[in-house]
C-alpha atoms as a PDB file:
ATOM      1  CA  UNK A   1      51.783 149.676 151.201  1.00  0.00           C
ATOM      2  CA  UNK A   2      55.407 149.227 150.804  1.00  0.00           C
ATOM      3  CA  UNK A   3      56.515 145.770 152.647  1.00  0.00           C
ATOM      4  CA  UNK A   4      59.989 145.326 150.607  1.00  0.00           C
ATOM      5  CA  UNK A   5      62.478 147.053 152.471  1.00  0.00           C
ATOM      6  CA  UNK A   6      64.960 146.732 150.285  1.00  0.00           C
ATOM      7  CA  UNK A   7      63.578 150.605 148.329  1.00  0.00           C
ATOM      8  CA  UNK A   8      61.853 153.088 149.338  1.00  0.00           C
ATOM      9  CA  UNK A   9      58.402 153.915 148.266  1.00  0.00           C
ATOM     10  CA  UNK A  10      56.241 156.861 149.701  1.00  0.00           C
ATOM     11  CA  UNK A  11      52.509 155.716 150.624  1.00  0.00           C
ATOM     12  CA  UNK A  12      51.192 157.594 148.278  1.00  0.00           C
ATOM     13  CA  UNK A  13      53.530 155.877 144.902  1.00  0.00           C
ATOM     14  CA  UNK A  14      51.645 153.095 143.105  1.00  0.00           C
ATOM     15  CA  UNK A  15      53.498 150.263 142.167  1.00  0.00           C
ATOM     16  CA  UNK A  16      52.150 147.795 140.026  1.00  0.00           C
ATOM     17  CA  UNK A  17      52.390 143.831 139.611  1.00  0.00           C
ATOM     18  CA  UNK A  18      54.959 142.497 137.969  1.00  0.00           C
ATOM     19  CA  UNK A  19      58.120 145.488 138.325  1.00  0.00           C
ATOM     20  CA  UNK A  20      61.304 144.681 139.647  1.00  0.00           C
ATOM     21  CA  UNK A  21      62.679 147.415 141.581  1.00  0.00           C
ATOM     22  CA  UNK A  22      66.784 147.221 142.600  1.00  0.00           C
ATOM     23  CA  UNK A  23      67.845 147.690 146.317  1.00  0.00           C
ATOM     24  CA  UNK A  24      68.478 151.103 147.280  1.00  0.00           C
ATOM     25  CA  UNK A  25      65.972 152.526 145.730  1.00  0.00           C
ATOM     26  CA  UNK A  26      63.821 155.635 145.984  1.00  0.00           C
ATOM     27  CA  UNK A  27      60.204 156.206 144.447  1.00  0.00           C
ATOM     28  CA  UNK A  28      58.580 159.645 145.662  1.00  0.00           C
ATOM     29  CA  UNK A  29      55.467 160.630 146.517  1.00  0.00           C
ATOM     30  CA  UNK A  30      52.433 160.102 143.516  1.00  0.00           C
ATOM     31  CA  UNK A  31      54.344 158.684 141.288  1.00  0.00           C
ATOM     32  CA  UNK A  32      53.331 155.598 139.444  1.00  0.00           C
ATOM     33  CA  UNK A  33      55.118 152.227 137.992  1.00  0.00           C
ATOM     34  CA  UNK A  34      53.486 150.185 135.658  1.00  0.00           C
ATOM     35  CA  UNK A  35      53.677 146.620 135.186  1.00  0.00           C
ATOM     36  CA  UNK A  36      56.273 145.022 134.202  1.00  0.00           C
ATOM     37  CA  UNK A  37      58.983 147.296 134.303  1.00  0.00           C
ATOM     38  CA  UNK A  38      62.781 146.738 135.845  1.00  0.00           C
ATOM     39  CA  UNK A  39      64.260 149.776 137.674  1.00  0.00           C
ATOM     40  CA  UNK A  40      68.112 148.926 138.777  1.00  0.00           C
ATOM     41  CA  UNK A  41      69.807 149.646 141.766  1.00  0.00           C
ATOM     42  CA  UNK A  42      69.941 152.791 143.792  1.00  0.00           C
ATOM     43  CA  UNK A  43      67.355 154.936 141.691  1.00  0.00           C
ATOM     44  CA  UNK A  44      65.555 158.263 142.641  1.00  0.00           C
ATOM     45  CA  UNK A  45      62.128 158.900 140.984  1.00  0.00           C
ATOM     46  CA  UNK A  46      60.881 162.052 141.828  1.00  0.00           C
ATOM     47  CA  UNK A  47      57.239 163.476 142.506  1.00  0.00           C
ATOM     48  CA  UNK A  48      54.313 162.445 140.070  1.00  0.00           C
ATOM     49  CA  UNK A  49      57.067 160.687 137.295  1.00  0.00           C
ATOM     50  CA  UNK A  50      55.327 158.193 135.670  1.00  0.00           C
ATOM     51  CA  UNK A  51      56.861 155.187 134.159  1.00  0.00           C
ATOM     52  CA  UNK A  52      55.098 152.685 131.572  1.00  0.00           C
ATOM     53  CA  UNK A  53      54.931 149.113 131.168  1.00  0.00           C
ATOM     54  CA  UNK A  54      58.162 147.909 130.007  1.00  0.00           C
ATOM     55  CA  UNK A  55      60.516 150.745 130.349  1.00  0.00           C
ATOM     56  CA  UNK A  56      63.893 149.630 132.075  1.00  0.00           C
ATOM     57  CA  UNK A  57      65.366 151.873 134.242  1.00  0.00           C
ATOM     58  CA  UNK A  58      69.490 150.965 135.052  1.00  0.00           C
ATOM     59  CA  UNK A  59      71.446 151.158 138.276  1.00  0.00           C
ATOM     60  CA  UNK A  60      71.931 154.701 139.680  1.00  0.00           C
ATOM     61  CA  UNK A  61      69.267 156.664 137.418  1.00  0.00           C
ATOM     62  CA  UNK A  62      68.046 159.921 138.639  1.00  0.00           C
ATOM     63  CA  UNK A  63      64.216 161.060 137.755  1.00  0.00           C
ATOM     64  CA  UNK A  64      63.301 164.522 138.743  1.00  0.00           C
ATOM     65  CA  UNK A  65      59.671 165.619 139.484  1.00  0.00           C
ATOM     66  CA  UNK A  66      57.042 165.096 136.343  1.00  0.00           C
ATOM     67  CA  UNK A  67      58.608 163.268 133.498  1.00  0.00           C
ATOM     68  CA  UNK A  68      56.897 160.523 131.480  1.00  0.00           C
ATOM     69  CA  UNK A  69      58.493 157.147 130.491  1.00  0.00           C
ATOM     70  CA  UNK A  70      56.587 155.407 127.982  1.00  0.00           C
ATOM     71  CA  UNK A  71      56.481 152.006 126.723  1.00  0.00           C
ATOM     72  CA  UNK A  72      60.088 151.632 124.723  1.00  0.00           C
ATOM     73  CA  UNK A  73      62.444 153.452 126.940  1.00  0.00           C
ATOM     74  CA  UNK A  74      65.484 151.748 127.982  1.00  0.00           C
ATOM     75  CA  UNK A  75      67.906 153.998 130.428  1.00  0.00           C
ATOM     76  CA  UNK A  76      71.314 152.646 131.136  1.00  0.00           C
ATOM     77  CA  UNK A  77      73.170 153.352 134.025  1.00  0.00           C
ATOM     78  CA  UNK A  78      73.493 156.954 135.690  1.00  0.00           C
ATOM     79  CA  UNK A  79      71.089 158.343 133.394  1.00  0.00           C
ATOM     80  CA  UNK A  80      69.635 161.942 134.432  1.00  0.00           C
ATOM     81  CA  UNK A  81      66.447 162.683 133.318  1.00  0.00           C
ATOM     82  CA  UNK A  82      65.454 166.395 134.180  1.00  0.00           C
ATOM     83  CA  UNK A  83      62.459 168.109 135.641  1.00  0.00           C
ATOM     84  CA  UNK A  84      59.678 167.676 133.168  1.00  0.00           C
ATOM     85  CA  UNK A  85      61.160 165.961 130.523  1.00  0.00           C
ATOM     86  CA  UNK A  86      59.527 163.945 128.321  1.00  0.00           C
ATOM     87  CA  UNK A  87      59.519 160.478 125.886  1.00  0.00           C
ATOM     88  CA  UNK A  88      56.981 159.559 123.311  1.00  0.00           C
ATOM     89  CA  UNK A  89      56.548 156.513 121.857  1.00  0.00           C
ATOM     90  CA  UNK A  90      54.553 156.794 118.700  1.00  0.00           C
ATOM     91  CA  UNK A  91      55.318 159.164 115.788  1.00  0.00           C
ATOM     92  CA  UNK A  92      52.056 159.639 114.283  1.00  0.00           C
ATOM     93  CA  UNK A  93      49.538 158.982 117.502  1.00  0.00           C
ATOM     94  CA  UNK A  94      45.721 159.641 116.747  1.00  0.00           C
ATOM     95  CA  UNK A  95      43.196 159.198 119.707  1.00  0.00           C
ATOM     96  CA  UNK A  96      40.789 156.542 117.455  1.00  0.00           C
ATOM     97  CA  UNK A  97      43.313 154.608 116.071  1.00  0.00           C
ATOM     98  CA  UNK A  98      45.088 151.977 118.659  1.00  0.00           C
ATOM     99  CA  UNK A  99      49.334 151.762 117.533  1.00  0.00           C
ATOM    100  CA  UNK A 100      50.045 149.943 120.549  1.00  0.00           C
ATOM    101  CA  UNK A 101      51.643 147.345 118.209  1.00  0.00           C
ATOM    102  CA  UNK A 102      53.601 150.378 116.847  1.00  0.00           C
ATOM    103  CA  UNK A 103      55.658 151.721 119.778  1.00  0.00           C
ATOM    104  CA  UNK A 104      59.255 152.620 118.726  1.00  0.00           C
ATOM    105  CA  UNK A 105      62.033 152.362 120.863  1.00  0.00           C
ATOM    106  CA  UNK A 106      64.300 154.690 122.452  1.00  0.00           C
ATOM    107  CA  UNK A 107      67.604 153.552 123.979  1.00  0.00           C
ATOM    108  CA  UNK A 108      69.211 156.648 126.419  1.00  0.00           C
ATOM    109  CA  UNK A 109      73.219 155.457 127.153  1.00  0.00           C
ATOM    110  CA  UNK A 110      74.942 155.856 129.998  1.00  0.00           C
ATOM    111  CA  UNK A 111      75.803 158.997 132.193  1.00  0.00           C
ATOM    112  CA  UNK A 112      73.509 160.756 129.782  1.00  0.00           C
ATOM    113  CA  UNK A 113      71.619 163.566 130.528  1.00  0.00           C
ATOM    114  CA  UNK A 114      68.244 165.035 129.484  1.00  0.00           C
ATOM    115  CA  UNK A 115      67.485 168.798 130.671  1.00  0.00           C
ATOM    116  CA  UNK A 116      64.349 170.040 131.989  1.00  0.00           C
ATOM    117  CA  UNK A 117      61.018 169.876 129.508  1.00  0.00           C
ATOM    118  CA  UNK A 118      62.943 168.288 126.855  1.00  0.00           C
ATOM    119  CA  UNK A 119      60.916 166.286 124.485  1.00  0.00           C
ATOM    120  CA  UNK A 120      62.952 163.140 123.145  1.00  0.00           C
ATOM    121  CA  UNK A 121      60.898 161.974 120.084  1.00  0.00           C
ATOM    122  CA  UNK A 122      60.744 158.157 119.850  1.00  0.00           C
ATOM    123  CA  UNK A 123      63.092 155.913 117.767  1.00  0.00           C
ATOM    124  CA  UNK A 124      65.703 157.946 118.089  1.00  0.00           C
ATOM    125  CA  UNK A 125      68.748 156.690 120.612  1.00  0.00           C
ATOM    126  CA  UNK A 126      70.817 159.288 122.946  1.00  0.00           C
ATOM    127  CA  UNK A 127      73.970 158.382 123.202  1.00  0.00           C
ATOM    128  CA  UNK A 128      76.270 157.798 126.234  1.00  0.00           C
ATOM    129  CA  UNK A 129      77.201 160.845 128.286  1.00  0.00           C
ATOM    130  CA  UNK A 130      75.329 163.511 125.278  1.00  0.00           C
ATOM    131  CA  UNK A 131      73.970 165.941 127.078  1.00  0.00           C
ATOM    132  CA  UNK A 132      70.277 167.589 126.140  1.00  0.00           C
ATOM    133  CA  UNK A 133      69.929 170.932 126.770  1.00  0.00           C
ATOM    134  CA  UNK A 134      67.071 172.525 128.596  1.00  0.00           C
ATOM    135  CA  UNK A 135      63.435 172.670 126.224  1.00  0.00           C
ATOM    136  CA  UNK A 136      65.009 170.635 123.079  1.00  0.00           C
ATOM    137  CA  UNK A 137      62.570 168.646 121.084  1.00  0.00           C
ATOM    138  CA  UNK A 138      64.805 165.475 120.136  1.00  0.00           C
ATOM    139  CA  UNK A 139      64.208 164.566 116.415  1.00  0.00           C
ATOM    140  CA  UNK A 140      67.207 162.642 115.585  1.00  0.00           C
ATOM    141  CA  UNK A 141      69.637 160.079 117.204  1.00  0.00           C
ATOM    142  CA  UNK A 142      72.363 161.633 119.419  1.00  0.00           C
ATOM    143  CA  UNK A 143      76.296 161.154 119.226  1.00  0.00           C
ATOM    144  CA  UNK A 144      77.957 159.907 122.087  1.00  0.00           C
ATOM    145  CA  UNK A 145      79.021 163.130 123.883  1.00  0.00           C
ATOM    146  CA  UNK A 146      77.173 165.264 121.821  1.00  0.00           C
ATOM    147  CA  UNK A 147      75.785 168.966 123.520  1.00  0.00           C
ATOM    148  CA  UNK A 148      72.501 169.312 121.663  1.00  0.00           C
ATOM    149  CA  UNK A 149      70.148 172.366 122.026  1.00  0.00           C
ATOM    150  CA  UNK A 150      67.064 174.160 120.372  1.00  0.00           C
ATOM    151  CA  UNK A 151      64.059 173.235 118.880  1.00  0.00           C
ATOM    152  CA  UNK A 152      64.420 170.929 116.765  1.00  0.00           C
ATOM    153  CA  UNK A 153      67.768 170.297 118.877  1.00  0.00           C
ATOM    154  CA  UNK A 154      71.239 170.960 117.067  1.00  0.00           C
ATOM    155  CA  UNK A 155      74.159 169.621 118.123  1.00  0.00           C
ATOM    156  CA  UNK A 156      76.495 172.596 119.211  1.00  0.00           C
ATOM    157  CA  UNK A 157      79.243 170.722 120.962  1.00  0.00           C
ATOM    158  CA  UNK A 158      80.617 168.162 122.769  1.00  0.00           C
ATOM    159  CA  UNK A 159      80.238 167.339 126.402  1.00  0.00           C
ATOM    160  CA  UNK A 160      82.752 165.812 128.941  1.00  0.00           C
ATOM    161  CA  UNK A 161      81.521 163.104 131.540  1.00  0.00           C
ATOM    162  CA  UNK A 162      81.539 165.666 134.301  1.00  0.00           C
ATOM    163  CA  UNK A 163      79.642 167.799 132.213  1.00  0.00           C
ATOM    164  CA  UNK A 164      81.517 169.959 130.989  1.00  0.00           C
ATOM    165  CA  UNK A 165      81.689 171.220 127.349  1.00  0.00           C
ATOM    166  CA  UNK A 166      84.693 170.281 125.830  1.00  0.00           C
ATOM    167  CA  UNK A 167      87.285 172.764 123.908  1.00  0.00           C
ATOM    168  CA  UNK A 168      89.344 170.734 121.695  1.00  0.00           C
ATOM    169  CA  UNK A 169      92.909 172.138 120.214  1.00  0.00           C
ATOM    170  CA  UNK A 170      94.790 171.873 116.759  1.00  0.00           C
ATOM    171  CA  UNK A 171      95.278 168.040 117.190  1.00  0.00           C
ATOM    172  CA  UNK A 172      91.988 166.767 118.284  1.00  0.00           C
ATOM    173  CA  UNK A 173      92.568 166.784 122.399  1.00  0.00           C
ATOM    174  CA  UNK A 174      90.134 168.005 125.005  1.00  0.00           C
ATOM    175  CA  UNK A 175      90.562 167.927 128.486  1.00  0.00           C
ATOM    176  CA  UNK A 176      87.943 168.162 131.523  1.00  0.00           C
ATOM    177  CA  UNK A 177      88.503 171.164 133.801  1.00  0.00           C
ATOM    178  CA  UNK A 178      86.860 169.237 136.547  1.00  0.00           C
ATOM    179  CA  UNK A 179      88.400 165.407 136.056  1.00  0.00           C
ATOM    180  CA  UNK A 180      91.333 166.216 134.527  1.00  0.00           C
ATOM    181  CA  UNK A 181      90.152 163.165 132.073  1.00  0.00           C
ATOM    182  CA  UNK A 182      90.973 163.238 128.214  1.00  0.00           C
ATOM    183  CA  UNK A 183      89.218 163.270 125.145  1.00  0.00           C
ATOM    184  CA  UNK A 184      90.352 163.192 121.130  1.00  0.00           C
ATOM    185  CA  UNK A 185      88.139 164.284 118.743  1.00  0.00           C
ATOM    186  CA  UNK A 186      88.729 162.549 115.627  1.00  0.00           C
ATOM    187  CA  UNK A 187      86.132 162.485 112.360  1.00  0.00           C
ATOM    188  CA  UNK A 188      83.396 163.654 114.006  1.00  0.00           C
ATOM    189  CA  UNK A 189      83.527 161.306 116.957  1.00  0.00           C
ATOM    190  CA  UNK A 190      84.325 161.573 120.464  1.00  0.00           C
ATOM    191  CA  UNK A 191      86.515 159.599 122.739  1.00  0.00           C
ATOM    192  CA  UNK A 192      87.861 159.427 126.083  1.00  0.00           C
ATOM    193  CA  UNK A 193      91.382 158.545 126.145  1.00  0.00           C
ATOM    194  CA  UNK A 194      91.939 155.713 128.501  1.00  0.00           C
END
């Protein structure tokens, strides 16, 4: 049972020795945290999400129902991980032979988002604010801002930090319809103009 009142746990989430869980937040019901692990500030894991030994969670990340964090995964701040989604940590795993020695990393940036039953295959980082479409299979490393789709995902645009997909003009400038914010597009990378 939950005595830290500081988050949120349903009596039915299993928490185990060893995690460091930020104030604020919330970990639904059957869901289970290994050892080990460091979850930030104001969090919501969904139903039955299960998160490995290890993985670091940052401030304000948002877990829907049934995704898997394995060993590796690092999530900075106002991630979005959607229903289902997924994260492997071994690129060649075989029940008989034991890689836990092998585990590659993936690092997911800030503001990013993953869409539902995406698989992100390990080693490969997602950068900050990309956006992963709904059913990708992640093969490569993704561009800050990128809009990547499809199996094996393609990147087929660019993504603001509301979320919106970006049109850019003649000279390189985007702008958000929702935030009004700025972006320039300039050899093949994107930036918000401060």
């Amino acid at each position: 049972m939950n005595t830290d009142k500081s988050f949120f746990a349903h009596e039915t989430a299993c928490i185990d020795e060893n995690s460091v869980i930020g104030s604020g937040t919330k970990i639904w019901h059957f869901s289970h945290i290994m050892p080990n692990c460091i979850i930030g500030k104001n969090c919501n894991i969904g139903q039955n999400v299960v998160i490995s030994p290890e993985v670091v969670l940052g401030n304000n990340v948002k877990i829907q129902n049934n995704v898997s964090l394995y060993t590796g995964v690092t999530c900075e701040d106002d991630v979005f991980l959607g229903p289902s989604c997924v994260f492997t940590n071994v690129v060649n795993p075989r029940s008989i032979v034991n890689r836990r020695d092998q585990y590659a990393k993936t690092n997911v940036g800030k503001g990013a988002t993953i869409g539902a039953n995406a698989t992100i295959v390990c080693g490969h980082d997602i950068g900050k604010f990309a956006f992963i479409g709904a059913g990708a299979v992640v093969t490569k490393t993704v561009l800050d801002y990128a809009l990547v789709v499809g199996n094996p995902a393609k990147q087929v645009g660019w993504m603001s930090e509301f979320g919106h997909r970006l049109k850019f003009d003649k000279n390189g400038i985007a702008i958000c319809p929702e935030s009004q914010q700025e972006y320039r597009l300039e050899n093949d990378i994107v930036k918000r103009i401060k």
